[in-house]
Each structure stands twice: as C-alpha cells, then as structure tokens.
PDB file of N, CA and C in Angstrom:
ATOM      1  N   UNK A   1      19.791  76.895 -61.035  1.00  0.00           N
ATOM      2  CA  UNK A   1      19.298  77.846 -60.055  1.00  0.00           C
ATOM      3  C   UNK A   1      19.652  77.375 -58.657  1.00  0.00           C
ATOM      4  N   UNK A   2      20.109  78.421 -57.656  1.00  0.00           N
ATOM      5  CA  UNK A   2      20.084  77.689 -56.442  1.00  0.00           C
ATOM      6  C   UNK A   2      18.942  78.468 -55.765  1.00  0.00           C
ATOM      7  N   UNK A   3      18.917  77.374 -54.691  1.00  0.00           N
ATOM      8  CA  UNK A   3      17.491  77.477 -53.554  1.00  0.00           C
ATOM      9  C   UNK A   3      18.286  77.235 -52.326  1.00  0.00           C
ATOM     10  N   UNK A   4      17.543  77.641 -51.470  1.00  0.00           N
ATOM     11  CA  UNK A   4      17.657  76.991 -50.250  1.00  0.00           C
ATOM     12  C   UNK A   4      16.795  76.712 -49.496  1.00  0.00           C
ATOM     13  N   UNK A   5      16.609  75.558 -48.944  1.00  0.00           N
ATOM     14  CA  UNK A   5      15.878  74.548 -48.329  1.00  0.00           C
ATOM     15  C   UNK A   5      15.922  74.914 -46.648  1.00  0.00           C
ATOM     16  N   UNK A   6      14.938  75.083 -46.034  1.00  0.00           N
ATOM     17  CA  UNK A   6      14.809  75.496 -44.996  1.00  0.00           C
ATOM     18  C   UNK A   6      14.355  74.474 -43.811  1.00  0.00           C
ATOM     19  N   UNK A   7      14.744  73.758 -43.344  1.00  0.00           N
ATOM     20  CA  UNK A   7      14.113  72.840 -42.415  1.00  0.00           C
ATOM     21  C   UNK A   7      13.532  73.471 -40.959  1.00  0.00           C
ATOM     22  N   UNK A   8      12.322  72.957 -41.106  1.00  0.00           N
ATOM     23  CA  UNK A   8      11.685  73.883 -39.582  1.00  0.00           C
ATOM     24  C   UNK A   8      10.915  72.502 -38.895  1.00  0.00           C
ATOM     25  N   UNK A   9      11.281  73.023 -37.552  1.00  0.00           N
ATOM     26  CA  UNK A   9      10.959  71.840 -36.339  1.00  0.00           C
ATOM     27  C   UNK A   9       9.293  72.314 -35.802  1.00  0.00           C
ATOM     28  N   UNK A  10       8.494  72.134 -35.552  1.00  0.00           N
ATOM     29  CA  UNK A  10       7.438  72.051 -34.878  1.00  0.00           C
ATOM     30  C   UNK A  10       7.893  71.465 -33.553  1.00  0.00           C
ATOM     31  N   UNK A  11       6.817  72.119 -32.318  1.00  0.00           N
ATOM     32  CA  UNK A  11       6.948  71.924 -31.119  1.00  0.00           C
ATOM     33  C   UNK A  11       6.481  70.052 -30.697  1.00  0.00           C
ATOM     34  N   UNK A  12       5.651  70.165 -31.934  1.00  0.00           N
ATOM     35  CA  UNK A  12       5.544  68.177 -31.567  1.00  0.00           C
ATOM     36  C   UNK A  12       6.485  67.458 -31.848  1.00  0.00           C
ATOM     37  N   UNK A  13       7.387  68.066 -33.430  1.00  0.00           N
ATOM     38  CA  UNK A  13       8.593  66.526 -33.814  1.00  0.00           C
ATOM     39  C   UNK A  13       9.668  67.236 -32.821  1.00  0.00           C
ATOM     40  N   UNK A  14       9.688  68.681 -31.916  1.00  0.00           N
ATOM     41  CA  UNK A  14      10.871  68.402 -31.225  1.00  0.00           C
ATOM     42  C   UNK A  14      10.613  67.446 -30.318  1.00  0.00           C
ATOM     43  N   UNK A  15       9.268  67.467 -29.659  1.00  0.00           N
ATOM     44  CA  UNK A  15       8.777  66.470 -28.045  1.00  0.00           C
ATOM     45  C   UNK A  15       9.088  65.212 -28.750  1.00  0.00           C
ATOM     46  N   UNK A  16       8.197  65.011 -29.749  1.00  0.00           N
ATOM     47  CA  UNK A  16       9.124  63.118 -30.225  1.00  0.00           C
ATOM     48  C   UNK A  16       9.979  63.078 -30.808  1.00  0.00           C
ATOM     49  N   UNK A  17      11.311  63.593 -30.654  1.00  0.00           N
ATOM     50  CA  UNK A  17      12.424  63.618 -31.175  1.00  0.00           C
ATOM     51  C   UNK A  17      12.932  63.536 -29.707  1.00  0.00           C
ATOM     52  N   UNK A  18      12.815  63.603 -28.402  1.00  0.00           N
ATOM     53  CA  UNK A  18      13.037  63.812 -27.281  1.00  0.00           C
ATOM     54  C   UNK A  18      12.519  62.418 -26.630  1.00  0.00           C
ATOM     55  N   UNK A  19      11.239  62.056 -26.809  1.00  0.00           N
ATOM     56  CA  UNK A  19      10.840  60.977 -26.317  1.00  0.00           C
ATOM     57  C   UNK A  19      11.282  59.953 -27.395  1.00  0.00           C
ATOM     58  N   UNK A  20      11.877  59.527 -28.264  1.00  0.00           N
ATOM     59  CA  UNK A  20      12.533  58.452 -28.803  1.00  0.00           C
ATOM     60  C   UNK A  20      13.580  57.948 -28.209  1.00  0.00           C
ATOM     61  N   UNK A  21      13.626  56.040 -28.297  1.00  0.00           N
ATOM     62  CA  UNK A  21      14.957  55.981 -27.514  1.00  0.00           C
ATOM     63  C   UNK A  21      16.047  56.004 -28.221  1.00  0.00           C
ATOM     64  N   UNK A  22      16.941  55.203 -27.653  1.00  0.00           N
ATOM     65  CA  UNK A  22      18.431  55.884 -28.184  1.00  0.00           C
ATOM     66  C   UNK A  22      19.109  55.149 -29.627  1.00  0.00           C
ATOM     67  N   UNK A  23      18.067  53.962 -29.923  1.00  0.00           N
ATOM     68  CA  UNK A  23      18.072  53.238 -31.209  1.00  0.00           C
ATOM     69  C   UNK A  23      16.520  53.791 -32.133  1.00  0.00           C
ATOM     70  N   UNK A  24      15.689  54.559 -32.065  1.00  0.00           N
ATOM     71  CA  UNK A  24      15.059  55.001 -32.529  1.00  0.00           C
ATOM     72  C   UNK A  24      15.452  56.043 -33.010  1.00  0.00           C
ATOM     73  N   UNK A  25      16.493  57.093 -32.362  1.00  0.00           N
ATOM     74  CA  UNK A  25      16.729  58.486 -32.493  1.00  0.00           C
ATOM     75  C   UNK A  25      18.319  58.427 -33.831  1.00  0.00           C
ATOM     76  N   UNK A  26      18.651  57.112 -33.313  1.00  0.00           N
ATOM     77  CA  UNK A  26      19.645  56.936 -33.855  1.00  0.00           C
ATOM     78  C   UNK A  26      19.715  56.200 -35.300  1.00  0.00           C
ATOM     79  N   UNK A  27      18.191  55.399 -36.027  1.00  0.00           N
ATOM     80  CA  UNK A  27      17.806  55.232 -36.962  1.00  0.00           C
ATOM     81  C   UNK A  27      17.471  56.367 -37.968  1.00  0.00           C
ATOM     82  N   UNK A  28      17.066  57.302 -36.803  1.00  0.00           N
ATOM     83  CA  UNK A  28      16.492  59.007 -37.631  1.00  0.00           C
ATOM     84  C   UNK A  28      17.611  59.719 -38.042  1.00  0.00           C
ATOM     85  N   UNK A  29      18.535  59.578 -37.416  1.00  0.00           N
ATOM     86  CA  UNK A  29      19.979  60.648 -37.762  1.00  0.00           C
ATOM     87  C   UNK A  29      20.725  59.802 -38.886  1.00  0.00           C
ATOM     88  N   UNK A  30      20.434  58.551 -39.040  1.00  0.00           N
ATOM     89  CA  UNK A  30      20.693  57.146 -40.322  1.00  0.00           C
ATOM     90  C   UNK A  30      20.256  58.214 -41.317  1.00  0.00           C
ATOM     91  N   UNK A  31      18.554  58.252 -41.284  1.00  0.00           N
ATOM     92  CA  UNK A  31      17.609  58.575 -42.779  1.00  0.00           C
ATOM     93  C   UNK A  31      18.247  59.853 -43.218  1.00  0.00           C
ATOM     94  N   UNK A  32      18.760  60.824 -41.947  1.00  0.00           N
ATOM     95  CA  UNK A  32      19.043  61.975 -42.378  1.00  0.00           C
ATOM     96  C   UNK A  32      20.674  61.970 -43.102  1.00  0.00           C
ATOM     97  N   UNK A  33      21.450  61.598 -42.413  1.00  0.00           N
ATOM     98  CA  UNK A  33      22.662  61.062 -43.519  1.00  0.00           C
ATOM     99  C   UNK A  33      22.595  60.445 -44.415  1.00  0.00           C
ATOM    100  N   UNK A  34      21.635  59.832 -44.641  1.00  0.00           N
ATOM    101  CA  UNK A  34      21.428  59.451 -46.564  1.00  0.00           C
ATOM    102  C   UNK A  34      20.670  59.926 -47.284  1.00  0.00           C
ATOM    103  N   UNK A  35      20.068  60.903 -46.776  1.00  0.00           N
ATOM    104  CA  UNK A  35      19.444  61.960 -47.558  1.00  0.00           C
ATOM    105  C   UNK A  35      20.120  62.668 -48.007  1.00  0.00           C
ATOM    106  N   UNK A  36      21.197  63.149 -46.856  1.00  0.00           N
ATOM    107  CA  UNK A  36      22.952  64.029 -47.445  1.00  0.00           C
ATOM    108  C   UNK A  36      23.639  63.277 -48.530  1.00  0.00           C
ATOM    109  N   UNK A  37      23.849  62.175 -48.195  1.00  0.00           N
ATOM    110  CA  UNK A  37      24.567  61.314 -49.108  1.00  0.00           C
ATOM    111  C   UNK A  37      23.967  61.458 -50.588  1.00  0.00           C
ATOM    112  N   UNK A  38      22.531  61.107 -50.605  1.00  0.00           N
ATOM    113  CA  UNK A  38      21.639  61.027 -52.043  1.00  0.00           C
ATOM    114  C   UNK A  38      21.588  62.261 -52.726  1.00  0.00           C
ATOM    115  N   UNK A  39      21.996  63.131 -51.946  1.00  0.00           N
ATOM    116  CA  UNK A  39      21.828  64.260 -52.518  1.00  0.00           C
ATOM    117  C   UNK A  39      22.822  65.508 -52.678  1.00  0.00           C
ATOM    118  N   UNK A  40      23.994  65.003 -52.439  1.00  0.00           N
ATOM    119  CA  UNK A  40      25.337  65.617 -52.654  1.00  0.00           C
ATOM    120  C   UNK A  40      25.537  66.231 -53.619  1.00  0.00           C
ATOM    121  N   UNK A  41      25.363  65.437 -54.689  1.00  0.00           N
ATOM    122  CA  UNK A  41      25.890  66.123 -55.848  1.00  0.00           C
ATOM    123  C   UNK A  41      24.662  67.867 -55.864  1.00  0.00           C
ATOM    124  N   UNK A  42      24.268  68.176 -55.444  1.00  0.00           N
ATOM    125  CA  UNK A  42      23.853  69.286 -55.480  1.00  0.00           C
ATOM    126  C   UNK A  42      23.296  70.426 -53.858  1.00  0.00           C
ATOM    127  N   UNK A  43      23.908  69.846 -53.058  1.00  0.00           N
ATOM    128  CA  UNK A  43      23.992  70.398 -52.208  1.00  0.00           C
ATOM    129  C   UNK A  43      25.088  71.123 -52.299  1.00  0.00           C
ATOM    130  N   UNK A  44      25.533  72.685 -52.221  1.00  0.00           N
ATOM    131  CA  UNK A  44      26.396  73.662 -52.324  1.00  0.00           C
ATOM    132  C   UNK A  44      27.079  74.140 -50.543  1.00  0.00           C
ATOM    133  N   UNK A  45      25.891  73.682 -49.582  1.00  0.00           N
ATOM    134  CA  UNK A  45      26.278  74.472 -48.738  1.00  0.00           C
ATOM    135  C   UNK A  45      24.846  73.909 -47.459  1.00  0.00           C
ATOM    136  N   UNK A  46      25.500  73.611 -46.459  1.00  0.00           N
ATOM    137  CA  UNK A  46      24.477  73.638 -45.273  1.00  0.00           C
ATOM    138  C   UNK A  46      24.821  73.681 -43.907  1.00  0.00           C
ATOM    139  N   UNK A  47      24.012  73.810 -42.796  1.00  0.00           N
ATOM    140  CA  UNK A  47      24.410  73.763 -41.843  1.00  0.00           C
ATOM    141  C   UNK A  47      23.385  73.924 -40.739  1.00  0.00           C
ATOM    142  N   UNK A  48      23.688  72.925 -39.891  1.00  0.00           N
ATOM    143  CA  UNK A  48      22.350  72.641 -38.621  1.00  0.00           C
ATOM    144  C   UNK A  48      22.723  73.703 -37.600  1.00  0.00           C
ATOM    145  N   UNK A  49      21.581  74.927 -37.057  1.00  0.00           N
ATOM    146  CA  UNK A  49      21.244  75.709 -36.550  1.00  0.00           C
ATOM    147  C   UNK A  49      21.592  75.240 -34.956  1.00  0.00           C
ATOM    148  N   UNK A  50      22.112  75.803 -34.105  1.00  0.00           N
ATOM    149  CA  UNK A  50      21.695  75.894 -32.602  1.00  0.00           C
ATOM    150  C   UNK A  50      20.429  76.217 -32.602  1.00  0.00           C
ATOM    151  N   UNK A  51      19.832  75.611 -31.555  1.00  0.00           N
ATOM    152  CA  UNK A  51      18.270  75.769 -30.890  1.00  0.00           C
ATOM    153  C   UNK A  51      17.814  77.285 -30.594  1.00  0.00           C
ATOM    154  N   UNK A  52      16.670  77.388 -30.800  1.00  0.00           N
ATOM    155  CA  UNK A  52      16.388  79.042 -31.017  1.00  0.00           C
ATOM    156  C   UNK A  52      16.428  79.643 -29.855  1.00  0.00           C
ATOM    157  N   UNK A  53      16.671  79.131 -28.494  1.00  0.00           N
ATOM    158  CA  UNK A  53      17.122  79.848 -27.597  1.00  0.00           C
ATOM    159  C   UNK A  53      18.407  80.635 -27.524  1.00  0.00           C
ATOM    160  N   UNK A  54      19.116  80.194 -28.437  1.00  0.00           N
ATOM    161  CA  UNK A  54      21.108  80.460 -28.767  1.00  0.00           C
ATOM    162  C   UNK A  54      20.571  81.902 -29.186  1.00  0.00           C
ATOM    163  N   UNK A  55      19.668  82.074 -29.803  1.00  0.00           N
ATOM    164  CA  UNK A  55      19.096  83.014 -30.617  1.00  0.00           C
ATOM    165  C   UNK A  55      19.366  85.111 -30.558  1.00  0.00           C
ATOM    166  N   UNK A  56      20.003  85.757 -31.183  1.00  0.00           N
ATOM    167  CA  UNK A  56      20.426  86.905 -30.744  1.00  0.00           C
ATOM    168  C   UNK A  56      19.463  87.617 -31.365  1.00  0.00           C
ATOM    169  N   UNK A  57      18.506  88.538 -31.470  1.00  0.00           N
ATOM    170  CA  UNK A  57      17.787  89.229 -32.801  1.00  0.00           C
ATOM    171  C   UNK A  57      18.116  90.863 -32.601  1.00  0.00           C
ATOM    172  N   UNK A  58      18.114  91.310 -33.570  1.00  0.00           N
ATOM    173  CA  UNK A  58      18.668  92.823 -33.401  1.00  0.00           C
ATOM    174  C   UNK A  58      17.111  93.373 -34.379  1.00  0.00           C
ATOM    175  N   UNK A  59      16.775  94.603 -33.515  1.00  0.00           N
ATOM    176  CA  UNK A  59      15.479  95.027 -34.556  1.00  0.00           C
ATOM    177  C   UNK A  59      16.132  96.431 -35.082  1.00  0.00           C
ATOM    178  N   UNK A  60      16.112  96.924 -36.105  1.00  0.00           N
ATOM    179  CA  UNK A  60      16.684  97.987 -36.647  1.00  0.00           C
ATOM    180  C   UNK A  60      15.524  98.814 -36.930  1.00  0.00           C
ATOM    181  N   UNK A  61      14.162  98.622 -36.545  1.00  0.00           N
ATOM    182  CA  UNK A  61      13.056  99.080 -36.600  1.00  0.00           C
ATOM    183  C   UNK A  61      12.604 100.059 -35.973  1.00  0.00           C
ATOM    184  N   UNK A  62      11.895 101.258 -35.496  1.00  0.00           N
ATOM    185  CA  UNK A  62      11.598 102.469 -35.077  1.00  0.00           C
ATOM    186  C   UNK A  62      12.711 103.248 -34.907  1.00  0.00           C
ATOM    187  N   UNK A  63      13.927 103.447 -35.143  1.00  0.00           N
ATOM    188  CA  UNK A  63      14.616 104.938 -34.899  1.00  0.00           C
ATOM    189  C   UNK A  63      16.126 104.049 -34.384  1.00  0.00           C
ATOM    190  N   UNK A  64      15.869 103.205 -33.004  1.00  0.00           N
ATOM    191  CA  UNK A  64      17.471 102.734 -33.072  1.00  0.00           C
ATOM    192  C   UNK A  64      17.381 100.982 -32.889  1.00  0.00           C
ATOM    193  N   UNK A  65      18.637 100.870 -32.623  1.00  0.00           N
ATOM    194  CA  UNK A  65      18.676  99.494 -32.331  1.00  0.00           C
ATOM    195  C   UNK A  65      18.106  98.790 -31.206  1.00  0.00           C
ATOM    196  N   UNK A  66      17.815  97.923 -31.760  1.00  0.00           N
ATOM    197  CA  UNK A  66      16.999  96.835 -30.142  1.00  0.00           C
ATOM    198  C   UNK A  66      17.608  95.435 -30.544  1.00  0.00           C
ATOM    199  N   UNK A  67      18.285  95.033 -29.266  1.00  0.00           N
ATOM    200  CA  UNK A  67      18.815  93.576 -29.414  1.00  0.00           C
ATOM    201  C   UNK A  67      18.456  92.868 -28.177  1.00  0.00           C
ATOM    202  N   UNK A  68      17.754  91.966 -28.501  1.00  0.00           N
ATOM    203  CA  UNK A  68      17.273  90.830 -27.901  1.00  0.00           C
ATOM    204  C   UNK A  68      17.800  89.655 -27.598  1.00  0.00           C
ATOM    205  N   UNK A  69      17.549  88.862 -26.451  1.00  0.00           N
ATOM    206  CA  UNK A  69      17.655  87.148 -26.785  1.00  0.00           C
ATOM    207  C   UNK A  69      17.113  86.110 -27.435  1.00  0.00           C
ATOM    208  N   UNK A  70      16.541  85.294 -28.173  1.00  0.00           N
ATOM    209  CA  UNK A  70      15.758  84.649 -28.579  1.00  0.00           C
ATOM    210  C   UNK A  70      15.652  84.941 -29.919  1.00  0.00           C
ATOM    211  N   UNK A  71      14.767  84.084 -30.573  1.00  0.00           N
ATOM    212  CA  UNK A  71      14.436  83.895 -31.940  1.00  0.00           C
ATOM    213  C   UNK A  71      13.907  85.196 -32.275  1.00  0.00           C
ATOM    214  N   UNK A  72      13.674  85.338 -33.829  1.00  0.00           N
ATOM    215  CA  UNK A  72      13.712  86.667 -34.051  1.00  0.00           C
ATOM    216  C   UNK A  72      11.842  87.168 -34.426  1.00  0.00           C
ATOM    217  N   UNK A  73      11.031  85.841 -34.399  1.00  0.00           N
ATOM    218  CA  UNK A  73       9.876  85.694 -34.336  1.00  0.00           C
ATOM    219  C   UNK A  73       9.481  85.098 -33.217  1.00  0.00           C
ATOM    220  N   UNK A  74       7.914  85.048 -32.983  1.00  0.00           N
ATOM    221  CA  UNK A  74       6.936  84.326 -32.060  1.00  0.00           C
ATOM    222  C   UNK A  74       6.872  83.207 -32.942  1.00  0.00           C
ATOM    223  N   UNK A  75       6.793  82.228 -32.139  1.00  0.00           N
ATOM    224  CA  UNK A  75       5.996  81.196 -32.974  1.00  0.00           C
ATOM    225  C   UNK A  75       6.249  79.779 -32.296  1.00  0.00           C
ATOM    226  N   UNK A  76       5.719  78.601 -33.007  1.00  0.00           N
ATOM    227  CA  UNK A  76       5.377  77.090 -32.709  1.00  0.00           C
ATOM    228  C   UNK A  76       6.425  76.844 -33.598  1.00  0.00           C
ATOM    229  N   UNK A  77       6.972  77.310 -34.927  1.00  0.00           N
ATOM    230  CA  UNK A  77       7.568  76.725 -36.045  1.00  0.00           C
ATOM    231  C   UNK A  77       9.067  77.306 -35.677  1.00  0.00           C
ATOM    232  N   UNK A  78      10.490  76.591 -35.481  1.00  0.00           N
ATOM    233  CA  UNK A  78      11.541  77.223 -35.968  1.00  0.00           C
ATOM    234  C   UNK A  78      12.167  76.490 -36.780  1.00  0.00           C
ATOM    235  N   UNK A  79      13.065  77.628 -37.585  1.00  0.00           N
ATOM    236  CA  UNK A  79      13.905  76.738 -38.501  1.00  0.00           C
ATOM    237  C   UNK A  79      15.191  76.289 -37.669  1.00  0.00           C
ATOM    238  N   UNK A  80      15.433  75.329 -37.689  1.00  0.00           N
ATOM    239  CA  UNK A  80      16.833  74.218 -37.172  1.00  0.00           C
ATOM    240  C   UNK A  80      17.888  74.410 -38.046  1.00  0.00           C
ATOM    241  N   UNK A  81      17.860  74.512 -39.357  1.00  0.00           N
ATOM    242  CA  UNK A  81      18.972  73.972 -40.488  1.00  0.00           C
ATOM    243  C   UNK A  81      18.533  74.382 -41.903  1.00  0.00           C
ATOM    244  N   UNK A  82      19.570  74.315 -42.593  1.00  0.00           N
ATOM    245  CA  UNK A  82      18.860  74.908 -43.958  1.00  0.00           C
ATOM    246  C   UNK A  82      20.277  74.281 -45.276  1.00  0.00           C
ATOM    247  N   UNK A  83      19.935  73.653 -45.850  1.00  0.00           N
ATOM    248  CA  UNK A  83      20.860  73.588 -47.390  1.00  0.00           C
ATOM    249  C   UNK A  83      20.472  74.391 -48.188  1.00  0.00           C
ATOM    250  N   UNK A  84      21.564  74.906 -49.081  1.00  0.00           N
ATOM    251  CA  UNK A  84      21.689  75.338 -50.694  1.00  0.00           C
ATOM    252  C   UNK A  84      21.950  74.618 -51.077  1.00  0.00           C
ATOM    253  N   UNK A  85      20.901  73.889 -52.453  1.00  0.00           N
ATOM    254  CA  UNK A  85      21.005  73.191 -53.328  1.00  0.00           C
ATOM    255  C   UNK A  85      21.045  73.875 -54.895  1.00  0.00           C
ATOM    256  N   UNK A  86      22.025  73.593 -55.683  1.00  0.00           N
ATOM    257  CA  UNK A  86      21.876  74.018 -56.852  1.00  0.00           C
ATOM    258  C   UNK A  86      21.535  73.078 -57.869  1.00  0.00           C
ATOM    259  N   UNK A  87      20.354  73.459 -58.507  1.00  0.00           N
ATOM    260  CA  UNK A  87      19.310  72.358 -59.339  1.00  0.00           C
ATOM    261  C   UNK A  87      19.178  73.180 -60.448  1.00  0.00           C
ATOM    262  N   UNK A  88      18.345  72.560 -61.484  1.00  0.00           N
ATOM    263  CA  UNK A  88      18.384  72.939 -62.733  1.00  0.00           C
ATOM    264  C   UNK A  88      16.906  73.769 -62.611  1.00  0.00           C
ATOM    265  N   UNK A  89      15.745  73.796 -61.732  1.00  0.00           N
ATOM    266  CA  UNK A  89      14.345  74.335 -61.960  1.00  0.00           C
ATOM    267  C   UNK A  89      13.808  74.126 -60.523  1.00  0.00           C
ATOM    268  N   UNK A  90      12.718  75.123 -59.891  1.00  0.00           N
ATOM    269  CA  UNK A  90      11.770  74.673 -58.785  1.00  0.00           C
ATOM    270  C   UNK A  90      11.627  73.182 -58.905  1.00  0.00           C
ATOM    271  N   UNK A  91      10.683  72.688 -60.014  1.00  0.00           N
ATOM    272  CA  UNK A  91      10.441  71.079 -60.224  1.00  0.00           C
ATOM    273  C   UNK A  91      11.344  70.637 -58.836  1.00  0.00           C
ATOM    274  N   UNK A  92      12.882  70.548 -59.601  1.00  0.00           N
ATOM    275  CA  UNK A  92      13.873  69.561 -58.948  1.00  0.00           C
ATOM    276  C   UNK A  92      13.968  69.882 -57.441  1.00  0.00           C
ATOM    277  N   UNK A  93      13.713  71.581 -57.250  1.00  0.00           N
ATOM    278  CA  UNK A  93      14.430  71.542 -55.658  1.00  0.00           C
ATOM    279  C   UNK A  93      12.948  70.992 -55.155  1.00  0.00           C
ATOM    280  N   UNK A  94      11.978  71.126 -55.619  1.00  0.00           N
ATOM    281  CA  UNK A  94      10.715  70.344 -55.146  1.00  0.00           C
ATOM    282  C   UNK A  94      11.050  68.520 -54.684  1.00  0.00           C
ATOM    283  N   UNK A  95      11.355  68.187 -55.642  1.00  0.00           N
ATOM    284  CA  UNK A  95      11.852  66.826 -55.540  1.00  0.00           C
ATOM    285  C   UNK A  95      12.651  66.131 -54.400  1.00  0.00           C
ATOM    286  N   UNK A  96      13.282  67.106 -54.076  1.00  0.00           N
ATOM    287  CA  UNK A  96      14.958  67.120 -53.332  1.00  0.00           C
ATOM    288  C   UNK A  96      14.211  67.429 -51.495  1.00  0.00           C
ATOM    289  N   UNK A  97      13.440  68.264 -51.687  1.00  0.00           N
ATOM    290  CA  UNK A  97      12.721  68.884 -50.266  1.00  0.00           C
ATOM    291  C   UNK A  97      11.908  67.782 -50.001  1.00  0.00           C
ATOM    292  N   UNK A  98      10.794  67.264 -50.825  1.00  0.00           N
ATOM    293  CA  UNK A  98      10.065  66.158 -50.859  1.00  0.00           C
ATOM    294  C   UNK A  98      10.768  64.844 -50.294  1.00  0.00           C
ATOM    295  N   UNK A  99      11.746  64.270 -50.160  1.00  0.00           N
ATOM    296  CA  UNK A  99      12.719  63.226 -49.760  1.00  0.00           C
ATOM    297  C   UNK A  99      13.119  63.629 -48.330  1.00  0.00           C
ATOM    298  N   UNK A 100      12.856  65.055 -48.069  1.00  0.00           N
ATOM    299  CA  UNK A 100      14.024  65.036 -46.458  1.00  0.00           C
ATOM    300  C   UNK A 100      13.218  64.118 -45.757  1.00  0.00           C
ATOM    301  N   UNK A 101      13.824  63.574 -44.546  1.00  0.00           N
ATOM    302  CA  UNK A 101      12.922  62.663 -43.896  1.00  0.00           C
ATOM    303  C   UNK A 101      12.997  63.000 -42.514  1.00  0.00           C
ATOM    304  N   UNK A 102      13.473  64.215 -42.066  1.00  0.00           N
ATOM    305  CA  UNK A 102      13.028  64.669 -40.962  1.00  0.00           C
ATOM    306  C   UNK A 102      12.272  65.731 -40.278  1.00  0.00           C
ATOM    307  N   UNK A 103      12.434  67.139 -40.364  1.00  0.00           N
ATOM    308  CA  UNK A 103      11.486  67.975 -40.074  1.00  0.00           C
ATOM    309  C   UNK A 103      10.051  68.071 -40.978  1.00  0.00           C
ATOM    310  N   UNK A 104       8.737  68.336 -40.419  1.00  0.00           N
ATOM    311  CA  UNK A 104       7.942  68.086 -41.016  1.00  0.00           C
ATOM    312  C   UNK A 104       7.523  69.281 -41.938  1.00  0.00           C
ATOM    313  N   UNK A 105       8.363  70.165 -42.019  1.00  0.00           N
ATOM    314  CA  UNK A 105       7.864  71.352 -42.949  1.00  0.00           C
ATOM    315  C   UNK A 105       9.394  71.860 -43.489  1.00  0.00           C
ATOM    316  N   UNK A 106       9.103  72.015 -44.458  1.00  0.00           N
ATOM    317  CA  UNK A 106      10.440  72.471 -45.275  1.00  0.00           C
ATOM    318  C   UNK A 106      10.209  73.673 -46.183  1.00  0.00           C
ATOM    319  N   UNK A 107      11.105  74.796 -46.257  1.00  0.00           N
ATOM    320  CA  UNK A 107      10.518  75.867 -47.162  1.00  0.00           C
ATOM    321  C   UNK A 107      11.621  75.919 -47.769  1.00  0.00           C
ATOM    322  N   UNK A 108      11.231  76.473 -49.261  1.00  0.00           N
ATOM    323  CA  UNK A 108      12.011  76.478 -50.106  1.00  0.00           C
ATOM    324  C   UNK A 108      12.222  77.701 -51.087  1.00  0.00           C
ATOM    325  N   UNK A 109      13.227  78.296 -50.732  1.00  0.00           N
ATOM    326  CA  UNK A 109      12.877  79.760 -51.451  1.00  0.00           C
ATOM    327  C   UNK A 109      14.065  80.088 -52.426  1.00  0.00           C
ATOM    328  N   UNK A 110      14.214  81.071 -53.316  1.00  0.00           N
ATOM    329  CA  UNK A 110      15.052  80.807 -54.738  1.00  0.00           C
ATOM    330  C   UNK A 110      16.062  81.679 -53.893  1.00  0.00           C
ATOM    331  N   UNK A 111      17.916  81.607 -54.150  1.00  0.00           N
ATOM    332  CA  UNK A 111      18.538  82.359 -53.546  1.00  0.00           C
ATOM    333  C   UNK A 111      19.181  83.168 -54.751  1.00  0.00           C
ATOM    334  N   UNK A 112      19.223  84.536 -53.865  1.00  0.00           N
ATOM    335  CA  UNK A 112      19.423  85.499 -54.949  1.00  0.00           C
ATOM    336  C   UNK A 112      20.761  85.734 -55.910  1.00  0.00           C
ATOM    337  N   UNK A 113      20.741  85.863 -57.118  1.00  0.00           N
ATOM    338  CA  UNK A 113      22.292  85.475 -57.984  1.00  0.00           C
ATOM    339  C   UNK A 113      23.017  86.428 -57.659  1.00  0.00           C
TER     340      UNK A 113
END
C-alpha cells in the first residue's frame, strides 16, 4: 500500500529551529538524512515544501474563482514536506512516521491506487 507521510511544522519547532546554532541545526539536518537513508528502500517519492508564505491558493468555491496569496488554511500547523512510502500495511507506515526525527506532527494518510 502506499501512504503518504505528511510532515507539519508548528510555530514553536519553526522559532527553535531558528534559534539553534549553526552546529545544532546542522546535527538536525544529520538525523533527518538518516532517516532518508534508513528508509529508502520504501520511500517512492518526496519533497520539502517552500514556506507557506510561497503559498498560491485558488478557491473554486461560491460561483467563480478566487486566488489568493498564502497558505490555503488558517492555522499554527503547516505542512513543510511530505514522502510516499510504499509499505506492506498502516502497522508499517506507522513505524516509518514514528522514527522521523524532525517535525513534531506527522500525518499519514493512504494514497489513492
């Protein structure tokens, strides 16, 4: 089955991701390349997001189009990055999300065949 793994930043790990120094920040981008590494063999596909200000949203909602700047929600939570992993069951992509070692919330939703 594949999933994809959703990594979302909170407004606190971006501020201490900002206030770390430059051998602290640079130990964190370590954990996160061997998390890639450990987990290759089933990663299909990923890619780290521009910051949600880059953000374009188009609403196709009441009658015509509305296009905006910014993220396409309100919120404290954005997603940064996201892998497709192809695993054999939830269990495993559970397993696989459980190990990231950087954003503090990860969602994980089944992608459609």
């Amino acid at each position: 089955m594949k999933y994809v793994l959703m990594f979302i930043e909170t407004e606190q790990y971006a501020k201490d991701l900002q206030t770390m120094s430059d051998g602290e920040r640079g130990a964190a981008y370590e954990q996160v390349g061997r998390w890639f590494a450990e987990h290759a063999a089933v990663i299909t596909h990923h890619t780290h997001l521009q910051p949600a200000h880059t953000a374009t949203t188009l609403r196709l909602e009441g009658g015509s189009p509305e296009i905006t700047d910014g993220p396409f929600v309100e919120g404290k939570e954005i997603v940064s990055g996201f892998v497709e992993i192809e695993v054999a069951d939830l269990d495993e992509a559970l397993a696989v999300a459980k190990s990231w070692p950087a954003c503090p919330i990860v969602e994980i939703r089944p992608a459609a065949s």
